[in-house]
N, C-alpha and C. Protein backbone atom coordinates (compact mmCIF):
# COMPACT_ATOMS: atom_id res chain seq x y z
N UNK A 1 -4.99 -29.13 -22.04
CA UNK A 1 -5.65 -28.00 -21.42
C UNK A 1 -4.59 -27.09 -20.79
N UNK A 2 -4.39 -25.70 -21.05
CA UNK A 2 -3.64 -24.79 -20.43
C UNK A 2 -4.13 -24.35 -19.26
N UNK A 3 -2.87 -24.69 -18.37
CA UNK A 3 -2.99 -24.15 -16.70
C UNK A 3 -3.18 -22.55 -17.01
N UNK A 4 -4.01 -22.21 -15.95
CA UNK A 4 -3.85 -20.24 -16.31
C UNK A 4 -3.59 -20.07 -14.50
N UNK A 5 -3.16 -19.25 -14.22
CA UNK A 5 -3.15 -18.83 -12.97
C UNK A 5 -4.19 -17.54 -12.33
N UNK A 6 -5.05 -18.01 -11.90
CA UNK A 6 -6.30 -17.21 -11.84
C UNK A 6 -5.62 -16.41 -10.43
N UNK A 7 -6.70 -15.18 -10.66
CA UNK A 7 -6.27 -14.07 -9.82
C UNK A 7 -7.64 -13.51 -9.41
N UNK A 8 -8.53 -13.67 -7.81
CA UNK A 8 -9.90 -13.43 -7.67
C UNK A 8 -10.15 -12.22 -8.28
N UNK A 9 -11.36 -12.00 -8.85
CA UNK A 9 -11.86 -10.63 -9.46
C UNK A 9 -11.99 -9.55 -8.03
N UNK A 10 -11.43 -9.10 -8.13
CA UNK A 10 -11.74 -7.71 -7.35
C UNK A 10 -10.71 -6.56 -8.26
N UNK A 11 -11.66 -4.97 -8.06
CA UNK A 11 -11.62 -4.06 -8.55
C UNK A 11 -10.18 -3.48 -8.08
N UNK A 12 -9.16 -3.46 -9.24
CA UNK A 12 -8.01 -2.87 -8.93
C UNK A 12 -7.50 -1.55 -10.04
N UNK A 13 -7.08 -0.52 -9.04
CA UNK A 13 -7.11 0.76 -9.51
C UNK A 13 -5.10 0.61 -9.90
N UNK A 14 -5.14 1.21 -10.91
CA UNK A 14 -3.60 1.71 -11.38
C UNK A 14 -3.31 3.08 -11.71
N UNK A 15 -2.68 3.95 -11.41
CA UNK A 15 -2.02 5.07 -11.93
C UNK A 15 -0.39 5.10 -12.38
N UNK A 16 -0.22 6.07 -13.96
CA UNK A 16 1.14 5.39 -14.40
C UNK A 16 2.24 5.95 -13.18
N UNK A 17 1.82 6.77 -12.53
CA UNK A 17 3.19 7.60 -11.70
C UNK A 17 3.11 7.44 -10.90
N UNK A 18 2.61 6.45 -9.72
CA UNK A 18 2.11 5.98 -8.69
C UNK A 18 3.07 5.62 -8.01
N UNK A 19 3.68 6.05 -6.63
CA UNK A 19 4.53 4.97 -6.17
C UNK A 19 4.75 5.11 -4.48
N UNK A 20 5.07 3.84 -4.04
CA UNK A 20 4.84 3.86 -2.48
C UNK A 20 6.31 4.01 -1.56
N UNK A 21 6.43 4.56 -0.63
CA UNK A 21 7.87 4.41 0.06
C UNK A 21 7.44 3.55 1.46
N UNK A 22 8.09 2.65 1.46
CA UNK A 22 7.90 1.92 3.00
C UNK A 22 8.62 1.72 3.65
N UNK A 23 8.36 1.12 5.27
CA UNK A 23 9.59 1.40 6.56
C UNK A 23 9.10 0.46 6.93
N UNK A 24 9.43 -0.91 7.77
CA UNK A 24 9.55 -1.96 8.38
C UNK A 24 8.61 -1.35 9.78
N UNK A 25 7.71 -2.16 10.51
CA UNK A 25 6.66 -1.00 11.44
C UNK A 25 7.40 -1.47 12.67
N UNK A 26 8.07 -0.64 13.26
CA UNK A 26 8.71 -0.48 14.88
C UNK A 26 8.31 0.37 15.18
N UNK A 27 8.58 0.59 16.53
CA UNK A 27 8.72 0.88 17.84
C UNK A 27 9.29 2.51 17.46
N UNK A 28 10.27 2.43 16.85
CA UNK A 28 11.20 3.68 16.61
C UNK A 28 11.10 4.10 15.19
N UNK A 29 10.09 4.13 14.83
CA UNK A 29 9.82 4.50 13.38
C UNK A 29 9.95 6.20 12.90
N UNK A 30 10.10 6.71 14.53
CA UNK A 30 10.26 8.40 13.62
C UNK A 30 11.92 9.12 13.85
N UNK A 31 13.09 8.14 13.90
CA UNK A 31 14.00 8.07 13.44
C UNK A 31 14.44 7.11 12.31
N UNK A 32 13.65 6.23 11.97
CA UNK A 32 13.93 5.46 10.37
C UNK A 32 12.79 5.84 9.28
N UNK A 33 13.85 6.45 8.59
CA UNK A 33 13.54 7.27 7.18
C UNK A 33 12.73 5.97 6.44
N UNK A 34 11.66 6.74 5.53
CA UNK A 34 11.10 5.68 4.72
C UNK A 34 12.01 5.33 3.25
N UNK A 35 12.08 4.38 2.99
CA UNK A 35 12.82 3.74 1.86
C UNK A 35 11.85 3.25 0.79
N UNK A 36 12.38 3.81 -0.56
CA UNK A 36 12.11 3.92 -1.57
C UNK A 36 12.24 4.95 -2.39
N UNK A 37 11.50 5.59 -3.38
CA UNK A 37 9.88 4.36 -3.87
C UNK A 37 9.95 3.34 -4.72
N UNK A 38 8.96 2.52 -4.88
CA UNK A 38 8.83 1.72 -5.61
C UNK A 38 7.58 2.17 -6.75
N UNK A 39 7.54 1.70 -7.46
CA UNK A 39 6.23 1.74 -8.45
C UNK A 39 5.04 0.77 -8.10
N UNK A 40 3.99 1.86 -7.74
CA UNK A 40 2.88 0.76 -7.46
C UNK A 40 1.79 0.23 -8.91
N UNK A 41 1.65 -1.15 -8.73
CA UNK A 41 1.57 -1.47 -10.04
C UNK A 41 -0.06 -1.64 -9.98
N UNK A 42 -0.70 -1.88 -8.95
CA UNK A 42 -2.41 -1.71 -8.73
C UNK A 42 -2.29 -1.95 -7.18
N UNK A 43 -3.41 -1.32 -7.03
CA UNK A 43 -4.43 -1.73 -5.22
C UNK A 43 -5.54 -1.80 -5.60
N UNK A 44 -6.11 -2.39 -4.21
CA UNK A 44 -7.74 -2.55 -4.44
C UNK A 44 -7.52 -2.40 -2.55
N UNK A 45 -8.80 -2.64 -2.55
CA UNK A 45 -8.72 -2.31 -1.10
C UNK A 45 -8.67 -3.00 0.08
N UNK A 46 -7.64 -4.42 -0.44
CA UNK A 46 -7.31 -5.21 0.27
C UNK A 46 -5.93 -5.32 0.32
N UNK A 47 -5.47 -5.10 -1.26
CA UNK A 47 -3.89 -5.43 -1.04
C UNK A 47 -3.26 -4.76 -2.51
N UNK A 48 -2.07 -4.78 -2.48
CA UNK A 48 -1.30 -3.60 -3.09
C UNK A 48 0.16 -4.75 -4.45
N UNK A 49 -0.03 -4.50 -5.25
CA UNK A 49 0.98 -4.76 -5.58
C UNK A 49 2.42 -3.93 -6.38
N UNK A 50 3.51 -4.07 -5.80
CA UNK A 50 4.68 -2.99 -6.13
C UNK A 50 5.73 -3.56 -6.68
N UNK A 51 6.31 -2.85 -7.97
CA UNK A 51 7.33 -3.21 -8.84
C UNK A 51 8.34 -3.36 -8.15
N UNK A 52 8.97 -4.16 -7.06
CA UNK A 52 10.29 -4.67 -6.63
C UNK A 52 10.11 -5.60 -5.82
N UNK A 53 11.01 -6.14 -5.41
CA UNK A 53 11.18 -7.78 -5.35
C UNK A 53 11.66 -7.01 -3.81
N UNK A 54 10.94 -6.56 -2.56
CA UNK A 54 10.97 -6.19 -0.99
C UNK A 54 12.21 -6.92 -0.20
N UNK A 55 13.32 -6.62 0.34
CA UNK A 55 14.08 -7.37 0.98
C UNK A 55 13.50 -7.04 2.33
N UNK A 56 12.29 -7.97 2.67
CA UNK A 56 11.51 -7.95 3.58
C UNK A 56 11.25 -9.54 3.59
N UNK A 57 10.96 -10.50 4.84
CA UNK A 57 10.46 -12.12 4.99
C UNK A 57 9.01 -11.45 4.53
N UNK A 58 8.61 -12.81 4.53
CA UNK A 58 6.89 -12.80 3.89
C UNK A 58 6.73 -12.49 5.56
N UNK A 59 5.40 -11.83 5.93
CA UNK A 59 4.66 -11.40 7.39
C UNK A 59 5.08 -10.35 7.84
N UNK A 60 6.04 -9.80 7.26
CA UNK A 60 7.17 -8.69 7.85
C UNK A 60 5.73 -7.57 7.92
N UNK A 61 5.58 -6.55 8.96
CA UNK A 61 4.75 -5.23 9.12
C UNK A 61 5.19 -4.25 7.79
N UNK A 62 4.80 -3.30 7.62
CA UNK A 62 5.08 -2.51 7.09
C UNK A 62 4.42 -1.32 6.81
N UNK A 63 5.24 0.25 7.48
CA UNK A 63 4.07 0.94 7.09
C UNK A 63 4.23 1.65 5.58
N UNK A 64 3.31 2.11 5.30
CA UNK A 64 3.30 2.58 3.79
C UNK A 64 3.17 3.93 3.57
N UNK A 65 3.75 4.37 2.29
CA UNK A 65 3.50 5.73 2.05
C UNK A 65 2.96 5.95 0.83
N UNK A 66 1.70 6.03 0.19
CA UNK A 66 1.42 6.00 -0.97
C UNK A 66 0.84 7.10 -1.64
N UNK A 67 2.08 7.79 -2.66
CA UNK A 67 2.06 8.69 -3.56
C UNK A 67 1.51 9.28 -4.95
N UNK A 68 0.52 9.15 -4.97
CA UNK A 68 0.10 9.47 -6.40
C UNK A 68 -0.04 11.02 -7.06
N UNK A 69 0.95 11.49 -8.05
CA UNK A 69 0.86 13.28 -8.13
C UNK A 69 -0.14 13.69 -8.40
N UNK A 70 0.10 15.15 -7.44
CA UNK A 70 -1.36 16.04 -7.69
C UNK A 70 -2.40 15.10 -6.67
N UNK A 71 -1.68 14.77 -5.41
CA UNK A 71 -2.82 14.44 -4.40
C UNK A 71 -2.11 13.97 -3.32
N UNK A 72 -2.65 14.33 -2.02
CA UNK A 72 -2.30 14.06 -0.86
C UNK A 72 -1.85 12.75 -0.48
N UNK A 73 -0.50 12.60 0.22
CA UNK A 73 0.11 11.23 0.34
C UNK A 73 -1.67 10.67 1.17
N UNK A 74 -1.62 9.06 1.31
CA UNK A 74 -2.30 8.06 1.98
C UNK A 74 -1.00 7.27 2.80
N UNK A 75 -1.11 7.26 3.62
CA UNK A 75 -0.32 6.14 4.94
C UNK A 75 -1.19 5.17 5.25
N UNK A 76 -1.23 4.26 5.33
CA UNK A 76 -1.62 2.68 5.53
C UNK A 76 -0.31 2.03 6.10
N UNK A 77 -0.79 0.79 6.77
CA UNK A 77 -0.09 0.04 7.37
C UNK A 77 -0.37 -1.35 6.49
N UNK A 78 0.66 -2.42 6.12
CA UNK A 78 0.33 -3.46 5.52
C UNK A 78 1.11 -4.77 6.02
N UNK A 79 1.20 -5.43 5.00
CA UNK A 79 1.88 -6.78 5.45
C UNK A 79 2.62 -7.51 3.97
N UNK A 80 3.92 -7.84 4.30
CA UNK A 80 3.78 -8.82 3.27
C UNK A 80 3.80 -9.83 2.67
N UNK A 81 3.09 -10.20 1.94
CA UNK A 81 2.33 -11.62 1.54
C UNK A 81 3.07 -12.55 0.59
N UNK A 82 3.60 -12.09 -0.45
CA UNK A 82 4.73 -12.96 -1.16
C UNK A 82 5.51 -11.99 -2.19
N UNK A 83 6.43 -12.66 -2.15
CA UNK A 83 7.36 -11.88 -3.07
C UNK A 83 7.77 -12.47 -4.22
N UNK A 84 7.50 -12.48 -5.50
CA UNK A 84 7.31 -12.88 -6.89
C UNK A 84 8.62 -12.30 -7.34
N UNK A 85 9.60 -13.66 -7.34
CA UNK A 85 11.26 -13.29 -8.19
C UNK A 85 10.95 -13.70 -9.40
N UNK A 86 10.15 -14.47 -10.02
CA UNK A 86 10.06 -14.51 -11.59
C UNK A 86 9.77 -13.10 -12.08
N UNK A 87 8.65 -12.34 -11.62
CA UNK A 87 8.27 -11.01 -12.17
C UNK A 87 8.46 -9.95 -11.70
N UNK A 88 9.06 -9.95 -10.21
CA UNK A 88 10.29 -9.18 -9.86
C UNK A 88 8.81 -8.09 -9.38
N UNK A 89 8.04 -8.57 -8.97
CA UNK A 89 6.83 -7.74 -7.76
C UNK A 89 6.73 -8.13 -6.40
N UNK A 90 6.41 -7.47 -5.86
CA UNK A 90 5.61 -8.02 -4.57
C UNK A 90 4.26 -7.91 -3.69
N UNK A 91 3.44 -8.37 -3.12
CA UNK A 91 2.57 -8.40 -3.03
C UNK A 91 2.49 -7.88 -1.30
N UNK A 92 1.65 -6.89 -1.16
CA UNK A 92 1.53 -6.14 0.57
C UNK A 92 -0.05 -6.02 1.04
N UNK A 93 -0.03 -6.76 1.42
CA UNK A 93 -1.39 -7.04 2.00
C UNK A 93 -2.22 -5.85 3.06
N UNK A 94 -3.39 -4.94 3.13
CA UNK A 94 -3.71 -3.90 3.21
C UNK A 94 -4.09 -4.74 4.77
N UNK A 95 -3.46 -3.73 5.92
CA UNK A 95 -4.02 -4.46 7.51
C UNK A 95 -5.49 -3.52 7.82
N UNK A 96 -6.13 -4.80 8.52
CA UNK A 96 -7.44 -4.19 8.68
C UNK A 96 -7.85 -2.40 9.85
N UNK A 97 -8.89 -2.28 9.24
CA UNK A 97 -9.15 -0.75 9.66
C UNK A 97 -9.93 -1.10 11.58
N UNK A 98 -9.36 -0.22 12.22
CA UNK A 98 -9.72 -0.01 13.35
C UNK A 98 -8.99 0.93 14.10
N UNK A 99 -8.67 0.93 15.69
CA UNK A 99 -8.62 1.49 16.23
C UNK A 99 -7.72 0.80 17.09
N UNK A 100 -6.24 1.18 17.37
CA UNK A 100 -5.07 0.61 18.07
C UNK A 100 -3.81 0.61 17.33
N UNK A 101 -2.60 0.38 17.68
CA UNK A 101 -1.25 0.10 16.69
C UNK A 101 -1.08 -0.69 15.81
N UNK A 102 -1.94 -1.70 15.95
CA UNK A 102 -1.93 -2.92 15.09
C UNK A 102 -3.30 -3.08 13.62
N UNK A 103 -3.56 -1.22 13.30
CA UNK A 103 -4.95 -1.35 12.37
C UNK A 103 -4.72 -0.43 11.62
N UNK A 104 -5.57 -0.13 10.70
CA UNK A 104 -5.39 1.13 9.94
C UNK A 104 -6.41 2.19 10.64
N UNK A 105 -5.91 3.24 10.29
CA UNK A 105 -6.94 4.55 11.01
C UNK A 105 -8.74 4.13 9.57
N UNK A 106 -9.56 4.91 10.05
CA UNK A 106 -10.75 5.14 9.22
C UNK A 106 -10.72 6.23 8.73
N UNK A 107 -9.75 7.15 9.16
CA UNK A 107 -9.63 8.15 7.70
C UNK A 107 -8.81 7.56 7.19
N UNK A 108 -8.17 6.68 6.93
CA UNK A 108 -7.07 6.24 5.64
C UNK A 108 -7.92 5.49 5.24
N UNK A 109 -9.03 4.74 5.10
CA UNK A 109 -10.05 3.87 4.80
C UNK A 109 -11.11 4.79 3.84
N UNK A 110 -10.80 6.12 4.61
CA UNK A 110 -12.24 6.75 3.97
C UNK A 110 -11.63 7.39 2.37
N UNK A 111 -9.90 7.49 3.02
CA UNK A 111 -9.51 8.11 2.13
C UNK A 111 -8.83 7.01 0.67
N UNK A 112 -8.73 5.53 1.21
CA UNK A 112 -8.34 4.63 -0.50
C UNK A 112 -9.93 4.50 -0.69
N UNK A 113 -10.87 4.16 0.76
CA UNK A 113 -12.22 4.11 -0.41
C UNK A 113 -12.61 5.22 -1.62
N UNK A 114 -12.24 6.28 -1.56
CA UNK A 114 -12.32 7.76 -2.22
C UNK A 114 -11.28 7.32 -3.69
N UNK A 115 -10.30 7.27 -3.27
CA UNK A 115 -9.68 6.76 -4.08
C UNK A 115 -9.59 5.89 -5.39
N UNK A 116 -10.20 4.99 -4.53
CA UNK A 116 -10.31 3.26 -5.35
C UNK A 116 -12.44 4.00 -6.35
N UNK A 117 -12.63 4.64 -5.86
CA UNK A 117 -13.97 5.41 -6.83
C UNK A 117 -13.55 6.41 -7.10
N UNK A 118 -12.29 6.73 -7.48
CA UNK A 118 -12.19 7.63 -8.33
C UNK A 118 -12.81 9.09 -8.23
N UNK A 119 -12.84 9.53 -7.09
CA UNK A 119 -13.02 10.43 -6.72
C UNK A 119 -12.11 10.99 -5.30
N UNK A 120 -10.86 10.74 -5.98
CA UNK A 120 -9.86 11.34 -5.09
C UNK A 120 -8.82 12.51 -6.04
N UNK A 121 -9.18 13.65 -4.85
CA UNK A 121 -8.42 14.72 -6.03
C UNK A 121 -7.96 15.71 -5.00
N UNK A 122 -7.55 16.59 -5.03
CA UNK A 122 -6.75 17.91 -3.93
C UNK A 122 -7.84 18.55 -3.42
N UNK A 123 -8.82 18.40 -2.89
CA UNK A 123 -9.58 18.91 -2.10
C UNK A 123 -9.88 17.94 -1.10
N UNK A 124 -9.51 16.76 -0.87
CA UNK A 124 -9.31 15.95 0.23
C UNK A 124 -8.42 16.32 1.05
N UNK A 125 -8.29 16.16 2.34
CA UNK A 125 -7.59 16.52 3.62
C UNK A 125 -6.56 15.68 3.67
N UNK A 126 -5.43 16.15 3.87
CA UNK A 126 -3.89 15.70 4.01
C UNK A 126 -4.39 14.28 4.83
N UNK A 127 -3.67 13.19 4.61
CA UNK A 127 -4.05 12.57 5.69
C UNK A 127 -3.26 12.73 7.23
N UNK A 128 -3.83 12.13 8.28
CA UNK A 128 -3.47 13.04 9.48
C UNK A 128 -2.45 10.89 9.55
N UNK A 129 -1.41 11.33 10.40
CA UNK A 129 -0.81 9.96 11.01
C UNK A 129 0.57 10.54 11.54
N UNK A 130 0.70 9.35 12.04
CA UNK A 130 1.83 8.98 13.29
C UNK A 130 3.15 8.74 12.95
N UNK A 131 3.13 8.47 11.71
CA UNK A 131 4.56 8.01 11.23
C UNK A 131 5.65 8.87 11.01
């Protein structure tokens, strides 16, 4: 019997030119430039996966910058969850939506839900953030 490595079904969106720049989440984040990009290889609206192998520990914060052309950056805050050296990805876990330093805003919520249905296009509002 062949082992398969199952992956839960949830709905994950890809674009070919897609890609995210991220910054380690401190204190002093609007003197450290964001680094990258990387190629984002799908999200869903829990968690993100990106073509490079993060010189980040697994749990490390991270905020995000995610680029897709012909549409307003999305900023999210994430986490990350493991880093895959066989296939040279990594996996950034989407931090939950609320209200404080430690959440995502609900317009960045309103704006990957828009997104992830395919109904995200340049008549959406810049997103507004702190970073």
């Amino acid at each position: 019997m062949e082992e398969q490595k199952e992956r839960r079904y949830i709905d994950r969106k890809t674009w070919p030119e897609a890609v995210v720049f991220y910054r380690r989440n401190t204190r002093v984040n609007f003197i450290r430039p964001f680094q990258g990009p990387v190629r984002l290889i799908d999200i869903s609206k829990s968690a993100m996966r990106v073509r490079a192998e993060l010189a980040f520990a697994r749990n490390t914060d991270l905020q995000l910058k995610i680029c897709i052309p012909g549409n307003p950056a999305i900023f999210l805050k994430g986490r990350v969850s493991s880093i895959d050296h066989e296939n040279q990805h990594s996996i950034i876990h989407v931090l939950p939506f609320g209200y404080g330093d430690g959440y995502n805003s609900f317009h960045a919520k309103s704006i990957l839900e828009l997104m992830l249905n395919e109904n995200f296009n340049n008549s959406l509002p810049l997103a507004k953030s702190n970073y």
